[in-house]
Protein backbone atom coordinates (compact mmCIF):
# COMPACT_ATOMS: atom_id res chain seq x y z
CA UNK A 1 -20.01 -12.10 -13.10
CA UNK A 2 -19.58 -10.00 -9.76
CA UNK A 3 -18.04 -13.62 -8.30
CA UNK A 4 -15.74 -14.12 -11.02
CA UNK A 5 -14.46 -10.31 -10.69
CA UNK A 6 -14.11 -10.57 -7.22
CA UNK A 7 -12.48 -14.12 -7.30
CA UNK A 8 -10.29 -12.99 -10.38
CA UNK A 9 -9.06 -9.90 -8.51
CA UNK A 10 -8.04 -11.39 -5.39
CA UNK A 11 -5.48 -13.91 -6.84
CA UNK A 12 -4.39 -10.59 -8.94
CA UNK A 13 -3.47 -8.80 -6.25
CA UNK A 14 -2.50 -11.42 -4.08
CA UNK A 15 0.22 -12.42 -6.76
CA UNK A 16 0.91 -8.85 -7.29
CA UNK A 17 1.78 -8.32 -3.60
CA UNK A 18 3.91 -11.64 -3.58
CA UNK A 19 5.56 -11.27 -6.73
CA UNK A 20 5.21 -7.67 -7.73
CA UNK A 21 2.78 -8.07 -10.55
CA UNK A 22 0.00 -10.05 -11.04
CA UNK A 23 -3.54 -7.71 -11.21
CA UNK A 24 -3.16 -6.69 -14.61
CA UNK A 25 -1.82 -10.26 -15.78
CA UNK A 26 -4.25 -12.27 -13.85
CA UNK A 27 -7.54 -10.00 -14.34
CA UNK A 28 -6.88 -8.53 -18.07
CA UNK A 29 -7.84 -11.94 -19.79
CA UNK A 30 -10.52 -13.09 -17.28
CA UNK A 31 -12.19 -9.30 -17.78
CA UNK A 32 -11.74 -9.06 -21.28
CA UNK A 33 -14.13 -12.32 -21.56
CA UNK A 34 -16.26 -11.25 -18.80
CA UNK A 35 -16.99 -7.18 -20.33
CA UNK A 36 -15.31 -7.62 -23.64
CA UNK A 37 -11.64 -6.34 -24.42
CA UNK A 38 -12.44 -2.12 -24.58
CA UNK A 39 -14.58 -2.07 -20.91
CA UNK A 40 -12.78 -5.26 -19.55
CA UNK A 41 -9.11 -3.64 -19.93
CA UNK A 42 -10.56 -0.10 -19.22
CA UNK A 43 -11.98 -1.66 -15.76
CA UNK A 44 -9.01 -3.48 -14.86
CA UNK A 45 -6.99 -0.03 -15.29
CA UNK A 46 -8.66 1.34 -12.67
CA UNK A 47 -8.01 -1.27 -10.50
CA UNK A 48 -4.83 -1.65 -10.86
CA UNK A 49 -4.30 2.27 -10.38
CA UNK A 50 -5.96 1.93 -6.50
CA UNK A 51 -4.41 -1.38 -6.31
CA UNK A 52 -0.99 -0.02 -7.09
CA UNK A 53 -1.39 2.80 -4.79
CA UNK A 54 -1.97 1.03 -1.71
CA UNK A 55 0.71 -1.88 -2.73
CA UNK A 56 2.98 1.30 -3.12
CA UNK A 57 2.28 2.75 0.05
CA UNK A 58 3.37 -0.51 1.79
CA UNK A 59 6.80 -0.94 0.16
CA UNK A 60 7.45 2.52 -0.14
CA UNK A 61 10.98 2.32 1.34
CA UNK A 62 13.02 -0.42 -1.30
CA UNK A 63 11.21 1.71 -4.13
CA UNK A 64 14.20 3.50 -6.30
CA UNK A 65 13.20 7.17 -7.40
CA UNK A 66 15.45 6.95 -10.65
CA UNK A 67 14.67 4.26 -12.12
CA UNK A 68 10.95 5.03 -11.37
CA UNK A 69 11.54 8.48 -13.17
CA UNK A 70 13.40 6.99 -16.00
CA UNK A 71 11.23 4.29 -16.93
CA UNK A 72 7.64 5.90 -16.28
CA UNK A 73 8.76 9.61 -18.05
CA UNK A 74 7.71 7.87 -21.29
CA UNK A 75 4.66 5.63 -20.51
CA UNK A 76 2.44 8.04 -21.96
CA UNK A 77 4.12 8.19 -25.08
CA UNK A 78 3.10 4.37 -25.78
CA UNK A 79 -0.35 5.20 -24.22
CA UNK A 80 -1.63 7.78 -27.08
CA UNK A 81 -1.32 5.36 -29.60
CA UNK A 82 -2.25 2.39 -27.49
CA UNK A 83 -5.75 4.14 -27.12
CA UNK A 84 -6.37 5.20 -30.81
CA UNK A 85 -5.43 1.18 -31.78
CA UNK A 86 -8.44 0.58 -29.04
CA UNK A 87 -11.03 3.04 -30.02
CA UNK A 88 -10.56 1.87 -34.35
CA UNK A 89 -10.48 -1.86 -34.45
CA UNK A 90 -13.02 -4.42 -33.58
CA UNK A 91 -13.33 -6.40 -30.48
CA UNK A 92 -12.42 -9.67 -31.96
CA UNK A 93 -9.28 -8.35 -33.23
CA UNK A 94 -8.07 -6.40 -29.89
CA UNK A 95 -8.30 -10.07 -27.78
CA UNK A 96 -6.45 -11.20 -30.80
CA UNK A 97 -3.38 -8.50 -30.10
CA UNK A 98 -3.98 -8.53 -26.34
CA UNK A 99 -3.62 -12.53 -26.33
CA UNK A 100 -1.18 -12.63 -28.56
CA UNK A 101 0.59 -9.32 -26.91
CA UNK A 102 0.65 -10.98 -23.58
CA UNK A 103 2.14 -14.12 -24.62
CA UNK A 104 4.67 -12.77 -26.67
CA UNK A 105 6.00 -10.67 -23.63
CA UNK A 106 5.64 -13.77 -21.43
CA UNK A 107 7.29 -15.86 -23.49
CA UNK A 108 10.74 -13.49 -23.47
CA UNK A 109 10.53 -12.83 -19.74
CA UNK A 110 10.29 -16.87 -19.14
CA UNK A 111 12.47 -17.97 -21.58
CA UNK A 112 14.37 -15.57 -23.71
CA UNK A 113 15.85 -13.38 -20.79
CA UNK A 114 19.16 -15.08 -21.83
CA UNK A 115 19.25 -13.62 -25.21
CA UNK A 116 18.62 -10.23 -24.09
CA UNK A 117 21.73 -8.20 -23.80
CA UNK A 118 22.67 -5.91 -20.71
CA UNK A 119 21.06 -2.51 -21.28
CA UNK A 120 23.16 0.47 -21.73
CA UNK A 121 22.33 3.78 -21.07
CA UNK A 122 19.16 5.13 -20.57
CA UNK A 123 17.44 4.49 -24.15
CA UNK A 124 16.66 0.94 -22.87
CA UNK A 125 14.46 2.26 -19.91
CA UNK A 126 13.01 4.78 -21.98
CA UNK A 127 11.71 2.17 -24.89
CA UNK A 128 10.68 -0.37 -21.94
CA UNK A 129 8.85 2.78 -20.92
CA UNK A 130 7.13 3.45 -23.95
CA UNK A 131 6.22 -0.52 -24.84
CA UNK A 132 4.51 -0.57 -21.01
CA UNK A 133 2.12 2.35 -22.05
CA UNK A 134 1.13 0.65 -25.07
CA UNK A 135 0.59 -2.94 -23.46
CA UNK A 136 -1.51 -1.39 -20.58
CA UNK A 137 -3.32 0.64 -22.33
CA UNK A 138 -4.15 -1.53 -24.86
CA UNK A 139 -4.14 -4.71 -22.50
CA UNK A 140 -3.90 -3.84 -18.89
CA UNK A 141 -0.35 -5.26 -18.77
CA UNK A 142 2.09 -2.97 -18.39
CA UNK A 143 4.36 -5.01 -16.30
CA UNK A 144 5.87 -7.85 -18.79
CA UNK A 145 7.63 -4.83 -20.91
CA UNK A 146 9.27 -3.76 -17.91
CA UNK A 147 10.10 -6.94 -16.39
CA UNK A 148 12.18 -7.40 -19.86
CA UNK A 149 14.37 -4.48 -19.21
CA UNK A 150 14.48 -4.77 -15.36
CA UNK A 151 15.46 -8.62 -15.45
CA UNK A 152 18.11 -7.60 -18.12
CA UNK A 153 19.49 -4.66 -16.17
CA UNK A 154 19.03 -7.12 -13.14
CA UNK A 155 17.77 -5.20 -10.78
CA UNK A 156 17.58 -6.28 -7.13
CA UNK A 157 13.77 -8.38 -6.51
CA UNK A 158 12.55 -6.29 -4.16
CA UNK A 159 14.04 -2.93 -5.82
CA UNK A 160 12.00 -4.36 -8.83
CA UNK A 161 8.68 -5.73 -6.77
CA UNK A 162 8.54 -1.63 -5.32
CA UNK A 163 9.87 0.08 -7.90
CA UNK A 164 7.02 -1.71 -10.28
CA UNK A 165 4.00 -0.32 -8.30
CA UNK A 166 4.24 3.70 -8.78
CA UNK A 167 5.15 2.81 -12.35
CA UNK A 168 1.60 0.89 -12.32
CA UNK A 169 -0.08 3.78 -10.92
CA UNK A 170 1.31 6.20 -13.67
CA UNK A 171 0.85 3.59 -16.14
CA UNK A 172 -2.91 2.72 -15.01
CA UNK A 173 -3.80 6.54 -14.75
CA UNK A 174 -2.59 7.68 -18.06
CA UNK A 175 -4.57 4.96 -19.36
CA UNK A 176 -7.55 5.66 -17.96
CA UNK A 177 -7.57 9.28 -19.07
CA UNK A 178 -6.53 8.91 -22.61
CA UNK A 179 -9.24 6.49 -23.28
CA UNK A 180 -12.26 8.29 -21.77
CA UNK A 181 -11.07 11.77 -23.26
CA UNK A 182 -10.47 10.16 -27.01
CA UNK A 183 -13.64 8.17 -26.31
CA UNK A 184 -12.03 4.82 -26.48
CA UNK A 185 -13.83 2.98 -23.72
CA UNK A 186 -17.24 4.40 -21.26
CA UNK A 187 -17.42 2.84 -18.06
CA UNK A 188 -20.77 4.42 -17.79
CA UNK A 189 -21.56 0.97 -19.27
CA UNK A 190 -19.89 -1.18 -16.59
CA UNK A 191 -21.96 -2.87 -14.06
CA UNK A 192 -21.48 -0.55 -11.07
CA UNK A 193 -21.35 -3.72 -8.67
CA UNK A 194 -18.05 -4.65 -9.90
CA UNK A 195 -16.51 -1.64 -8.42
CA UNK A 196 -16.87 -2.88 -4.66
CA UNK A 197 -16.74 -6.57 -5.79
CA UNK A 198 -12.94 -5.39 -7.07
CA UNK A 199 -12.22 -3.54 -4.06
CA UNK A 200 -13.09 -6.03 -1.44
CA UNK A 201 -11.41 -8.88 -4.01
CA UNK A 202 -8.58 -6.51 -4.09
CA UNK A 203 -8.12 -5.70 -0.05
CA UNK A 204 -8.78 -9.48 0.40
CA UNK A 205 -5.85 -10.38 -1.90
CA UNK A 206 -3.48 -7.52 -0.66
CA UNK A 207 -4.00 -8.91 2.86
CA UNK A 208 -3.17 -12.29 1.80
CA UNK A 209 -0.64 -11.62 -0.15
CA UNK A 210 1.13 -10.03 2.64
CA UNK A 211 0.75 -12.98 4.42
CA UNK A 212 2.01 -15.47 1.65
CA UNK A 213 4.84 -13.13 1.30
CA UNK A 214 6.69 -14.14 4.48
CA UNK A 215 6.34 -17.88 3.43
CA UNK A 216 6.66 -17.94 -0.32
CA UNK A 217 9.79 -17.52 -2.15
CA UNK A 218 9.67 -14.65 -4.89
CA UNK A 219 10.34 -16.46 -7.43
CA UNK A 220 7.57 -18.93 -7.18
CA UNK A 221 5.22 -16.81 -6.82
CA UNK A 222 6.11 -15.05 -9.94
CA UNK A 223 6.46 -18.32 -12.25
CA UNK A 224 2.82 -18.85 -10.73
CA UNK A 225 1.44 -15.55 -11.76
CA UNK A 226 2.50 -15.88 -15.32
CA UNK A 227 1.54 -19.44 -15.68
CA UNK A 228 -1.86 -18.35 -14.60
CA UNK A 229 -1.70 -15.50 -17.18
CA UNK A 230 -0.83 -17.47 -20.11
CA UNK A 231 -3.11 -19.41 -19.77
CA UNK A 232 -5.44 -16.48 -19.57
CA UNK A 233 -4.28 -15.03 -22.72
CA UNK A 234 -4.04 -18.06 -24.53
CA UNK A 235 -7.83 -18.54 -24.20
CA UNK A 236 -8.49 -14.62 -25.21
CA UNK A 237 -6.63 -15.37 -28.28
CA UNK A 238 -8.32 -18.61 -28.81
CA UNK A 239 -11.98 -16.69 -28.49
CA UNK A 240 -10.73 -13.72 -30.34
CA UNK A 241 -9.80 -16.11 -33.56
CA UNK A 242 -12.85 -17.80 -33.81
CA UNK A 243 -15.10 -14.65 -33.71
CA UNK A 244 -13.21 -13.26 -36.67
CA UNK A 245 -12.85 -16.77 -38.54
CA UNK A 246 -17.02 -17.41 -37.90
């Protein structure tokens, strides 16, 4: 398990330092098998909160203070409920919605960006906001929600890679707190080697992905990160199914 985590983690953040998200995407489906979908997402929020923060520190300079403001001023309000779906339903169910959640939201930043009209105003950013706090708390995947609206307001790749990681750190944060104080998720429970098996998976895959950066284009880095989610989700969803059909 403590191999998995670690392995898991470093192609996370590797594609999140390449592409601009990837921890959340990467780990949430892997962890959710590995602790179950309440600890699993809850452990992958922390993560990507101290993953986020050092990614941030590092690209610091293309991040954009508005939209950052804009977007993340209403993460919370998605949060609150994302927590009370978490702490009521049964574990079968929640890899149900967090498969089905995370290919949904792939599936219209891969192929339905087209259809998705220029945003207007700042009611876009705010719902994008809102959706992210749901998805991460409920799935560790903020990022797809706001990859919607950023791709349809098309902001600049890097301006979007930057702007992404404080917005992860809010996100991730918010999270965490709203579950342990409503009680839904402990990580008393988790197995307290993860926690340096994460970090070393996590500086391991920072490092390399800072390396890969300079050599891989953007853009195929970030088709690569959601392939390798999908696929993740799809077999949540698959295991979440048959536990409620058995």
């Amino acid at each position: 398990m403590v191999l998995i985590l670690l392995v898991t983690i470093l192609i996370g953040a590797t594609m999140q330092r390449v592409s601009g998200m990837g921890l959340g995407l990467v780990g949430g489906p892997v962890v959710s098998l590995l602790l179950g979908p309440v600890e699993g997402i809850l452990v992958i929020n922390v993560l990507a909160v101290v993953n986020a923060t050092i990614v941030t520190a590092t690209t610091w300079r293309n991040i954009d203070l508005r939209k950052f403001l804009l977007v993340g001023s209403t993460l919370v309000v998605g949060a609150v409920p994302g927590a009370i779906v978490v702490r009521e339903f049964s574990p079968d169910l929640l890899q149900v919605v967090v498969g089905s959640l995370l290919l949904i939201a792939l599936g219209v930043v891969t192929f339905g960006l087209r259809w998705v009209p220029t945003p207007r105003g700042k009611a876009p950013a705010l719902i994008s906001g809102a959706i992210g706090g749901f998805m991460n708390t409920l799935a560790g995947i903020a990022g797809p929600a706001i990859t919607v609206y950023a791709q349809a307001a098309r902001w600049d790749q890097r301006v979007y890679a930057a702007t992404l990681q404080p917005l992860f750190v809010v996100a991730g944060f918010i999270s965490v707190v709203i579950k342990l104080v409503t009680g839904a998720g402990d990580l008393t429970v988790v197995n307290p080697w993860l926690w340096p098996a994460g970090l070393v998976g996590m500086l391991l895959g920072i490092w390399a992905g800072t390396r890969l950066s300079r050599h891989i284009p953007r853009d195929k880095a970030h088709a690569l990160a959601l392939a390798l989610a999908a696929l993740g989700g799809l077999t949540v969803l698959v295991r979440g199914a048959s536990g409620l059909l058995s």
